[in-house]
C-alpha atoms as a PDB file:
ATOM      1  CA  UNK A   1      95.549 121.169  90.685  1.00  0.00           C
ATOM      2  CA  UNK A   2      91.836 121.400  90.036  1.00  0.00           C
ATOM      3  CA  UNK A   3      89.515 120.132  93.360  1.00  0.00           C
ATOM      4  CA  UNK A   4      88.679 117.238  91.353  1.00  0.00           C
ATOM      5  CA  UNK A   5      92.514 116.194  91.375  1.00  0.00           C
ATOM      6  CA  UNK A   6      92.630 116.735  94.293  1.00  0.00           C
ATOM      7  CA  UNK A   7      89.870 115.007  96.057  1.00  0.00           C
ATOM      8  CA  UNK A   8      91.003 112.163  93.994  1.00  0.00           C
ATOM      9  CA  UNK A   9      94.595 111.945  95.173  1.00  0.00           C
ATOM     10  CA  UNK A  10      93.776 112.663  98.993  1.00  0.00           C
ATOM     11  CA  UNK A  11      90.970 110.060  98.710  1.00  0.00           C
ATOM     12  CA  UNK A  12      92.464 107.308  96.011  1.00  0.00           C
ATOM     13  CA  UNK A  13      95.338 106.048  98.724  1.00  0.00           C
ATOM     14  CA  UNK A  14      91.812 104.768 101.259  1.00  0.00           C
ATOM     15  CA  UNK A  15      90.227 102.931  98.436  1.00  0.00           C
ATOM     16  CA  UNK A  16      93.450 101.050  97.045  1.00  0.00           C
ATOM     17  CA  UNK A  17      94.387  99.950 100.312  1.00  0.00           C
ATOM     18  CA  UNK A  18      90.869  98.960 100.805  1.00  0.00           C
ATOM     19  CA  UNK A  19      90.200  96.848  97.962  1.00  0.00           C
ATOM     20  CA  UNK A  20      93.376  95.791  98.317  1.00  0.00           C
ATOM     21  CA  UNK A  21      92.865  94.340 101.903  1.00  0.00           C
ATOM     22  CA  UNK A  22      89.943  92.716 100.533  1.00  0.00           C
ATOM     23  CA  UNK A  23      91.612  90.660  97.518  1.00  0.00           C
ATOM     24  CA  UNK A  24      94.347  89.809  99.932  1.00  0.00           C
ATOM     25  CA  UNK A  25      92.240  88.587 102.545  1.00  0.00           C
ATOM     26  CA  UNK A  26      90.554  86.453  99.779  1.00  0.00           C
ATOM     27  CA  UNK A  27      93.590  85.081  98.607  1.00  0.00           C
ATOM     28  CA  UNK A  28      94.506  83.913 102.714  1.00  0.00           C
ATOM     29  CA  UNK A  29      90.763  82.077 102.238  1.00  0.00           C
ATOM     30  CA  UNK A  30      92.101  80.253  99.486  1.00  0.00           C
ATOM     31  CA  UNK A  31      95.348  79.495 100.120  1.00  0.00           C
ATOM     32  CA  UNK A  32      93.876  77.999 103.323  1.00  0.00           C
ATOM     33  CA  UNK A  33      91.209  76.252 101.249  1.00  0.00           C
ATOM     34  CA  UNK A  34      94.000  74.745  99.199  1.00  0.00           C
ATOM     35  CA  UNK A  35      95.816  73.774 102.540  1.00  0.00           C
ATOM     36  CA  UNK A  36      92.669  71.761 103.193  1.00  0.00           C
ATOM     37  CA  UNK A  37      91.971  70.229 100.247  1.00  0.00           C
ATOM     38  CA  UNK A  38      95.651  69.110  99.353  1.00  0.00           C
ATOM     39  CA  UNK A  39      96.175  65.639 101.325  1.00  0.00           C
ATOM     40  CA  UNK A  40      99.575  65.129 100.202  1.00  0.00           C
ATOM     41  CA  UNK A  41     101.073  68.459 102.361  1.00  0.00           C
ATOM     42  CA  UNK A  42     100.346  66.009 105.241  1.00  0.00           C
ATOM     43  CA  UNK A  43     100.730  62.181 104.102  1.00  0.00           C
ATOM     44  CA  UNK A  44     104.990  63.618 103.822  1.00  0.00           C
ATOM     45  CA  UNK A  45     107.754  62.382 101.468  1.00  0.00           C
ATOM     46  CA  UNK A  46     108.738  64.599  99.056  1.00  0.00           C
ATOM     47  CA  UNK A  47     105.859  65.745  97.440  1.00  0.00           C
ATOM     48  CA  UNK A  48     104.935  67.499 100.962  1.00  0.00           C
ATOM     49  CA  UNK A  49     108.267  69.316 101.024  1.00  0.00           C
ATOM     50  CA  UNK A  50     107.564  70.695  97.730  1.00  0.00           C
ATOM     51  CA  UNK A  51     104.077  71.479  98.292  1.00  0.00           C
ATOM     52  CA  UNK A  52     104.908  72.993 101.698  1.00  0.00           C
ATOM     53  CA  UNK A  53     107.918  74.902  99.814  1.00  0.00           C
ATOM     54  CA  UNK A  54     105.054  76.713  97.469  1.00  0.00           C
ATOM     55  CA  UNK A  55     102.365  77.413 100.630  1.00  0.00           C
ATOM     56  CA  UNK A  56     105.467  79.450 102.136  1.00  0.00           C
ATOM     57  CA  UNK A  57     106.689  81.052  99.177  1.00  0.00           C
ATOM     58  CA  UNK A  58     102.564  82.205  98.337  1.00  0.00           C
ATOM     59  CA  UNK A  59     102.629  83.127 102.184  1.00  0.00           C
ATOM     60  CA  UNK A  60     105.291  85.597 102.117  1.00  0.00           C
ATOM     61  CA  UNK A  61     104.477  87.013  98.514  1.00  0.00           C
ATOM     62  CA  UNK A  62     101.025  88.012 100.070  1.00  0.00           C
ATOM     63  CA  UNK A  63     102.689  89.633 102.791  1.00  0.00           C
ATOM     64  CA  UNK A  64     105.131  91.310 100.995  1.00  0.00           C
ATOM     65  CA  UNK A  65     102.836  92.738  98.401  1.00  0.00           C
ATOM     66  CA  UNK A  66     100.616  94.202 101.118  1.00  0.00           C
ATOM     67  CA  UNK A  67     104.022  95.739 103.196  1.00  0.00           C
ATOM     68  CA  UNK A  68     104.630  96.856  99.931  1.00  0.00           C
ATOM     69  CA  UNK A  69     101.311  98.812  98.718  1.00  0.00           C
ATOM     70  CA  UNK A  70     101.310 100.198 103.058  1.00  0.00           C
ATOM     71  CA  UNK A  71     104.319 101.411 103.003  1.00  0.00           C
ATOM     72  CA  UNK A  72     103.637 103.039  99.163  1.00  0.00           C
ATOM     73  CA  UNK A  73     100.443 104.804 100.386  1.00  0.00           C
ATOM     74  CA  UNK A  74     101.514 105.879 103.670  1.00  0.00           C
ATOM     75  CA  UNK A  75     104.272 107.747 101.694  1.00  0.00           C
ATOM     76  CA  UNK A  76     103.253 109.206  98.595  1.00  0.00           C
ATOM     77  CA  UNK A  77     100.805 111.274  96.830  1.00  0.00           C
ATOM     78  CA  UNK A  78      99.824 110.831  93.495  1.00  0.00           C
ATOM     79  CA  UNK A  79      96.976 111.803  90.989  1.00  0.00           C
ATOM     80  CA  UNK A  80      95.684 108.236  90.086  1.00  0.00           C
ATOM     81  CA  UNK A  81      94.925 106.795  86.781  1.00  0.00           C
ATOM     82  CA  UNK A  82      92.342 104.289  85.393  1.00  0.00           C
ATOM     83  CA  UNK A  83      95.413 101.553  85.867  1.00  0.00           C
ATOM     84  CA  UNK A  84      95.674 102.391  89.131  1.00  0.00           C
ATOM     85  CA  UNK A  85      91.950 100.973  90.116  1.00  0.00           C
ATOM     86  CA  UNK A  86      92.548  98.044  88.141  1.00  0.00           C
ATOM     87  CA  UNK A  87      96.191  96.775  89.678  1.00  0.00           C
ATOM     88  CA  UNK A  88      94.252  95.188  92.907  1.00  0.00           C
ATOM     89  CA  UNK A  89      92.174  93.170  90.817  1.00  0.00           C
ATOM     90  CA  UNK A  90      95.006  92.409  88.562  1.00  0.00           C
ATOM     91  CA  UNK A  91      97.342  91.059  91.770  1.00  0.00           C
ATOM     92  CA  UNK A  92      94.319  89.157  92.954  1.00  0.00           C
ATOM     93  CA  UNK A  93      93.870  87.113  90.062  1.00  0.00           C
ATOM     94  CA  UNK A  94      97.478  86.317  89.667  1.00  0.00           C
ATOM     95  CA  UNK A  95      97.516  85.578  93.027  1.00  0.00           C
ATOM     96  CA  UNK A  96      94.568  83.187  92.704  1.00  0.00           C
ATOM     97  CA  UNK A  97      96.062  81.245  89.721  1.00  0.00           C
ATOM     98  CA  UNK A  98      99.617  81.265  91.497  1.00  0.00           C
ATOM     99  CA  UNK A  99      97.582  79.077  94.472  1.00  0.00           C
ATOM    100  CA  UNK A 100      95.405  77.004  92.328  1.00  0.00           C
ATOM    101  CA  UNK A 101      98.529  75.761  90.782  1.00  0.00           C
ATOM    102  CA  UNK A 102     100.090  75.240  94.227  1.00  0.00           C
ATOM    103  CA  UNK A 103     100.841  71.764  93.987  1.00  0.00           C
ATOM    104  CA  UNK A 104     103.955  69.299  92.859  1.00  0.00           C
ATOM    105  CA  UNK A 105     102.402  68.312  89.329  1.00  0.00           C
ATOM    106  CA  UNK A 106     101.992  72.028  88.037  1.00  0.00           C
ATOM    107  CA  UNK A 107     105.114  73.482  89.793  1.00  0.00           C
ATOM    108  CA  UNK A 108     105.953  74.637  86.153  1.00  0.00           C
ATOM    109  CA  UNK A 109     103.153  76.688  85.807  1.00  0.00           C
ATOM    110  CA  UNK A 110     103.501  77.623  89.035  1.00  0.00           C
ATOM    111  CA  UNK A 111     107.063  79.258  88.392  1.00  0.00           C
ATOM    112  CA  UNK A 112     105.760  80.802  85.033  1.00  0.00           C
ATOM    113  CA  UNK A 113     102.431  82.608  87.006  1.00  0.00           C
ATOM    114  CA  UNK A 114     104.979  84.089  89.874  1.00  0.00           C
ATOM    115  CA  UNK A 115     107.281  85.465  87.042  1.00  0.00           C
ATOM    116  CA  UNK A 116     104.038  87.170  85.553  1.00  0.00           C
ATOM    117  CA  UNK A 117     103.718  88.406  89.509  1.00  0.00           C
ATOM    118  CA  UNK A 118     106.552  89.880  89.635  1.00  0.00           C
ATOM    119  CA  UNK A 119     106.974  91.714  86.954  1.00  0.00           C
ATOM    120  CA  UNK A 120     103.438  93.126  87.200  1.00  0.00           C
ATOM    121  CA  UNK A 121     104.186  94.357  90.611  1.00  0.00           C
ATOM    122  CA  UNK A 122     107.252  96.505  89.564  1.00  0.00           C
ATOM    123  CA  UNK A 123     105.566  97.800  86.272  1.00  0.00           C
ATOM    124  CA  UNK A 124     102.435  98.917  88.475  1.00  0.00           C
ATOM    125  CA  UNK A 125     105.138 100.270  91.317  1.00  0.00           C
ATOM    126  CA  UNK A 126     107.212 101.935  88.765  1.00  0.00           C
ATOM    127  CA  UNK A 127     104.125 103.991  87.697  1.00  0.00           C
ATOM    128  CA  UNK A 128     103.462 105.078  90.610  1.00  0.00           C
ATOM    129  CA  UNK A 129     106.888 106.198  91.464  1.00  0.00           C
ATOM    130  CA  UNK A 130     106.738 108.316  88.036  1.00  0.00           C
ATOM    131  CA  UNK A 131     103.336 109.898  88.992  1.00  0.00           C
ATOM    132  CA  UNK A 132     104.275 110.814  91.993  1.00  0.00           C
ATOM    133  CA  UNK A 133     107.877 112.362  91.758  1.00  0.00           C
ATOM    134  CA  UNK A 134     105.560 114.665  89.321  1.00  0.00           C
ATOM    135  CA  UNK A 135     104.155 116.550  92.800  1.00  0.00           C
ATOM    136  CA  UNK A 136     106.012 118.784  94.874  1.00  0.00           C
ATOM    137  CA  UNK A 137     104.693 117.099  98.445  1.00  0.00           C
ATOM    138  CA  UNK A 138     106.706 114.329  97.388  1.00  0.00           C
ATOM    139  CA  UNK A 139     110.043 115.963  96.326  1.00  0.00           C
ATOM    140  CA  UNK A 140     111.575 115.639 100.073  1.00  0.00           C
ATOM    141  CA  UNK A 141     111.483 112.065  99.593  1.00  0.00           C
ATOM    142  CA  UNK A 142     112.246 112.232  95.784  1.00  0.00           C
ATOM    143  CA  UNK A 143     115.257 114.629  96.707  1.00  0.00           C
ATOM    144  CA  UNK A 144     117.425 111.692  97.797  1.00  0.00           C
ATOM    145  CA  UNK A 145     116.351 108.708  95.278  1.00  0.00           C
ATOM    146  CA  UNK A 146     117.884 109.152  91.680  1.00  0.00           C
ATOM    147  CA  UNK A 147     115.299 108.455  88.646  1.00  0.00           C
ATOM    148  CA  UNK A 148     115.442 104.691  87.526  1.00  0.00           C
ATOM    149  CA  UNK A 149     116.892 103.815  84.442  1.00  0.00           C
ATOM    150  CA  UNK A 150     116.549 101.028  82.432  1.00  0.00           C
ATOM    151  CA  UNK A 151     119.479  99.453  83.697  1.00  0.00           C
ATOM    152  CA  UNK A 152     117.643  98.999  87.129  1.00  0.00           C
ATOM    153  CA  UNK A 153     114.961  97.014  85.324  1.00  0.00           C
ATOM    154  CA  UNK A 154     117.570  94.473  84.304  1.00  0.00           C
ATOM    155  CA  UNK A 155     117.287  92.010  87.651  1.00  0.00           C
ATOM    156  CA  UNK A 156     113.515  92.124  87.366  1.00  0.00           C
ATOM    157  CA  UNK A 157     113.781  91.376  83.422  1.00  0.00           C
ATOM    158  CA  UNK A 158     116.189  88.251  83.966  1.00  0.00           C
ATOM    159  CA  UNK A 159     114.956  87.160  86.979  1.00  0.00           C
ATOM    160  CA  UNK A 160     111.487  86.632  85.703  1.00  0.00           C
ATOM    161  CA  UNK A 161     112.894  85.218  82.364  1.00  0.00           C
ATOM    162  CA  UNK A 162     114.666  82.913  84.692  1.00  0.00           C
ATOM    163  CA  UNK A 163     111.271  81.969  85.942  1.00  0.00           C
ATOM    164  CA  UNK A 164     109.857  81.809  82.822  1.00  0.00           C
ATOM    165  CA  UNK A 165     112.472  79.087  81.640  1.00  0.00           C
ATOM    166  CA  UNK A 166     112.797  76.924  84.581  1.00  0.00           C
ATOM    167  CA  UNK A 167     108.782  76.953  84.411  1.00  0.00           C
ATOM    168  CA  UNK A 168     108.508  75.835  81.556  1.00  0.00           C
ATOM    169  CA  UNK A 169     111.523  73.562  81.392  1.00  0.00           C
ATOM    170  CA  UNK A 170     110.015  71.650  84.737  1.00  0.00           C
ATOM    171  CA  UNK A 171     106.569  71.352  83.185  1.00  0.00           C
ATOM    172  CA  UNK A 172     107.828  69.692  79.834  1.00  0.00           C
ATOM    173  CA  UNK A 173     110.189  67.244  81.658  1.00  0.00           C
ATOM    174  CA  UNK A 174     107.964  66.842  84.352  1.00  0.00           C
ATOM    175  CA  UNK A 175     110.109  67.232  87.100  1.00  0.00           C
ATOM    176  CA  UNK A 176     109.486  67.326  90.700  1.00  0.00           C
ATOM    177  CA  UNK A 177     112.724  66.536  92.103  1.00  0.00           C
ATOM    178  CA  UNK A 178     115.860  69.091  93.177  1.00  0.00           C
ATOM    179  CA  UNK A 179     115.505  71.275  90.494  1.00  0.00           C
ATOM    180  CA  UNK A 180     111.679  72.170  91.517  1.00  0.00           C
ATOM    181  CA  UNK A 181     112.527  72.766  95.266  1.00  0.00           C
ATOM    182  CA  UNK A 182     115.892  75.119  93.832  1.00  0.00           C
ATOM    183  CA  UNK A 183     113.183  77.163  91.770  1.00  0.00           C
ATOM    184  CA  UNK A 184     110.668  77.338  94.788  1.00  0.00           C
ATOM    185  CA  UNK A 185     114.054  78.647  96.715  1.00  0.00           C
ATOM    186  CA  UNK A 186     114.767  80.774  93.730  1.00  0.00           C
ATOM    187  CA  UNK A 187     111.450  82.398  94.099  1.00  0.00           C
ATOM    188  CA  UNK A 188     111.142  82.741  98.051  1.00  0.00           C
ATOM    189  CA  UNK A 189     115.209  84.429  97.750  1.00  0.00           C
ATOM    190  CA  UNK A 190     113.255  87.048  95.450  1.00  0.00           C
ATOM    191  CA  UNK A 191     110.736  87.888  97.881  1.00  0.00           C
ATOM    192  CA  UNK A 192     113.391  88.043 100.425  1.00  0.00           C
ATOM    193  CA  UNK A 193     115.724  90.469  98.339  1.00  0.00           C
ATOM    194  CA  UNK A 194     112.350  92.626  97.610  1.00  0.00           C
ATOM    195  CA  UNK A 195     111.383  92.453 101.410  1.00  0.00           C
ATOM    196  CA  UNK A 196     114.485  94.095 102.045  1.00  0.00           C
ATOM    197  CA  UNK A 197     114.037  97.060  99.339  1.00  0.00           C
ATOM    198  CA  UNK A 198     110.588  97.720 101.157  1.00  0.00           C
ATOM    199  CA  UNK A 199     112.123  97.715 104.728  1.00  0.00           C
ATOM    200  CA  UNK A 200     114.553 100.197 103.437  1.00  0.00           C
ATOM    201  CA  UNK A 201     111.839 102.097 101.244  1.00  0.00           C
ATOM    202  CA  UNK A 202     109.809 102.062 104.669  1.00  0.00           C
ATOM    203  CA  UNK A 203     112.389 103.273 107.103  1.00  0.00           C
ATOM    204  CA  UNK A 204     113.834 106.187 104.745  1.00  0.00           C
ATOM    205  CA  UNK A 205     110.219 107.364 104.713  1.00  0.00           C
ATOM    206  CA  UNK A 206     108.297 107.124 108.471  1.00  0.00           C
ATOM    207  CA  UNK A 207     111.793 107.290 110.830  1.00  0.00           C
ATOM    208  CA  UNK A 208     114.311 109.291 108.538  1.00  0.00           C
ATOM    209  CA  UNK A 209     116.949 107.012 109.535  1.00  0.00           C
ATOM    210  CA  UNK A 210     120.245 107.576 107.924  1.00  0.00           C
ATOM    211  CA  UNK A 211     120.479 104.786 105.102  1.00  0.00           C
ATOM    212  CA  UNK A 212     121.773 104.263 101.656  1.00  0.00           C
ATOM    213  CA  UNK A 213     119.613 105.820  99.512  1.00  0.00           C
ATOM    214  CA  UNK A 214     117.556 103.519  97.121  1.00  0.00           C
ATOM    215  CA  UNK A 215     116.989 104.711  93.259  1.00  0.00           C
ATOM    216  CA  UNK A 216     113.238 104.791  91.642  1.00  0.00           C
ATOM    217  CA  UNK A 217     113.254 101.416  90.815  1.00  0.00           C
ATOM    218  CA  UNK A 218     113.748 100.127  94.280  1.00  0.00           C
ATOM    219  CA  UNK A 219     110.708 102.063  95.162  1.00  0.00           C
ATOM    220  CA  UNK A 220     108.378 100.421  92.840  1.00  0.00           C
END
């Protein structure tokens, strides 16, 4: 590896998690912003629950997706690309757009932008994962995690299509009743399931602990 290379992967880790810190901590301004600025999350009824429903799901997605990049960078080493510099600014804007629509009457949209979310976050993941099994400072980790195949793409794929069609099936009936706060649920189960793949990710990698080994695409 040319010193180039390699001044670029010992130093690329710093300035991801950096910018990264910075979007996300512009994101908490907003969503608090939109906390303020929405009356009906504190005049109650329904409307609140379901605007309350989306503030929590936005809360934890924030937090996972910085656990997420920590635990990535803490990790692994890998030579970055052009895509790499751009994924923070890519999150952030989703992430903007997922709380401007963070209200009852655009919970359709709402559903559609967190499926476009998701699926961003495990393609930009995933590449990292690939890039990084490619060094040998990695392979101890690497040693115990089989390569992902496209079958372990297929609970992203039709859980964001899932999004995708409730989204858009809310938005053209215009409805704010059970089946919104179910997909608000659905979405806030997701984070849950891919809260638990990074606790797992992050104790195989700082303590060692004995644990069932994930495969590549539980890593990204």
């Amino acid at each position: 590896m040319n010193s180039i290379r390699q001044r670029a992967t010992a130093m690329f880790p710093s300035v991801m998690l950096t910018v990264l810190s910075m979007v996300q901590a512009l994101a908490l301004e907003l969503l608090w912003t939109r906390l303020s600025e929405s009356p009906f999350l504190w005049d109650g009824g329904w409307n609140a629950v379901l605007g309350w429903s989306q503030v929590l799901a936005v809360l934890l997605g924030l937090l996972e997706i910085w656990l997420f990049y920590i635990s990535l960078v803490l990790r692994l080493s890998w030579v970055p690309s052009m895509w790499d510099s751009v994924v923070p600014f890519g999150i952030g804007i989703i992430e903007f757009t997922l709380i401007e629509l963070t209200r009852p009457d655009t919970i359709g949209l709402w559903l559609c932008t967190a499926a476009v979310l998701l699926i961003f976050a495990i393609l930009a993941g995933h590449s990292i994962a690939l890039r990084a099994r490619r060094l040998d400072e990695n392979q101890e980790f690497f040693s115990n995690i089989s390569r992902a195949s496209r079958r372990d793409f297929t609970v992203p794929a039709v859980a964001g299509a899932i999004l995708v069609a409730l989204g858009v099936s809310i938005q053209l009936m215009d409805e704010q009743g059970l089946l919104a706060l179910a997909s608000i649920v659905f979405v806030i189960g997701l984070i849950a399931q891919q809260a638990q793949l990074t606790r797992r990710f992050w104790k195989q990698s700082i303590t060692d602990a004995p644990e069932e080994s994930p495969d590549e695409s539980e890593v990204s």
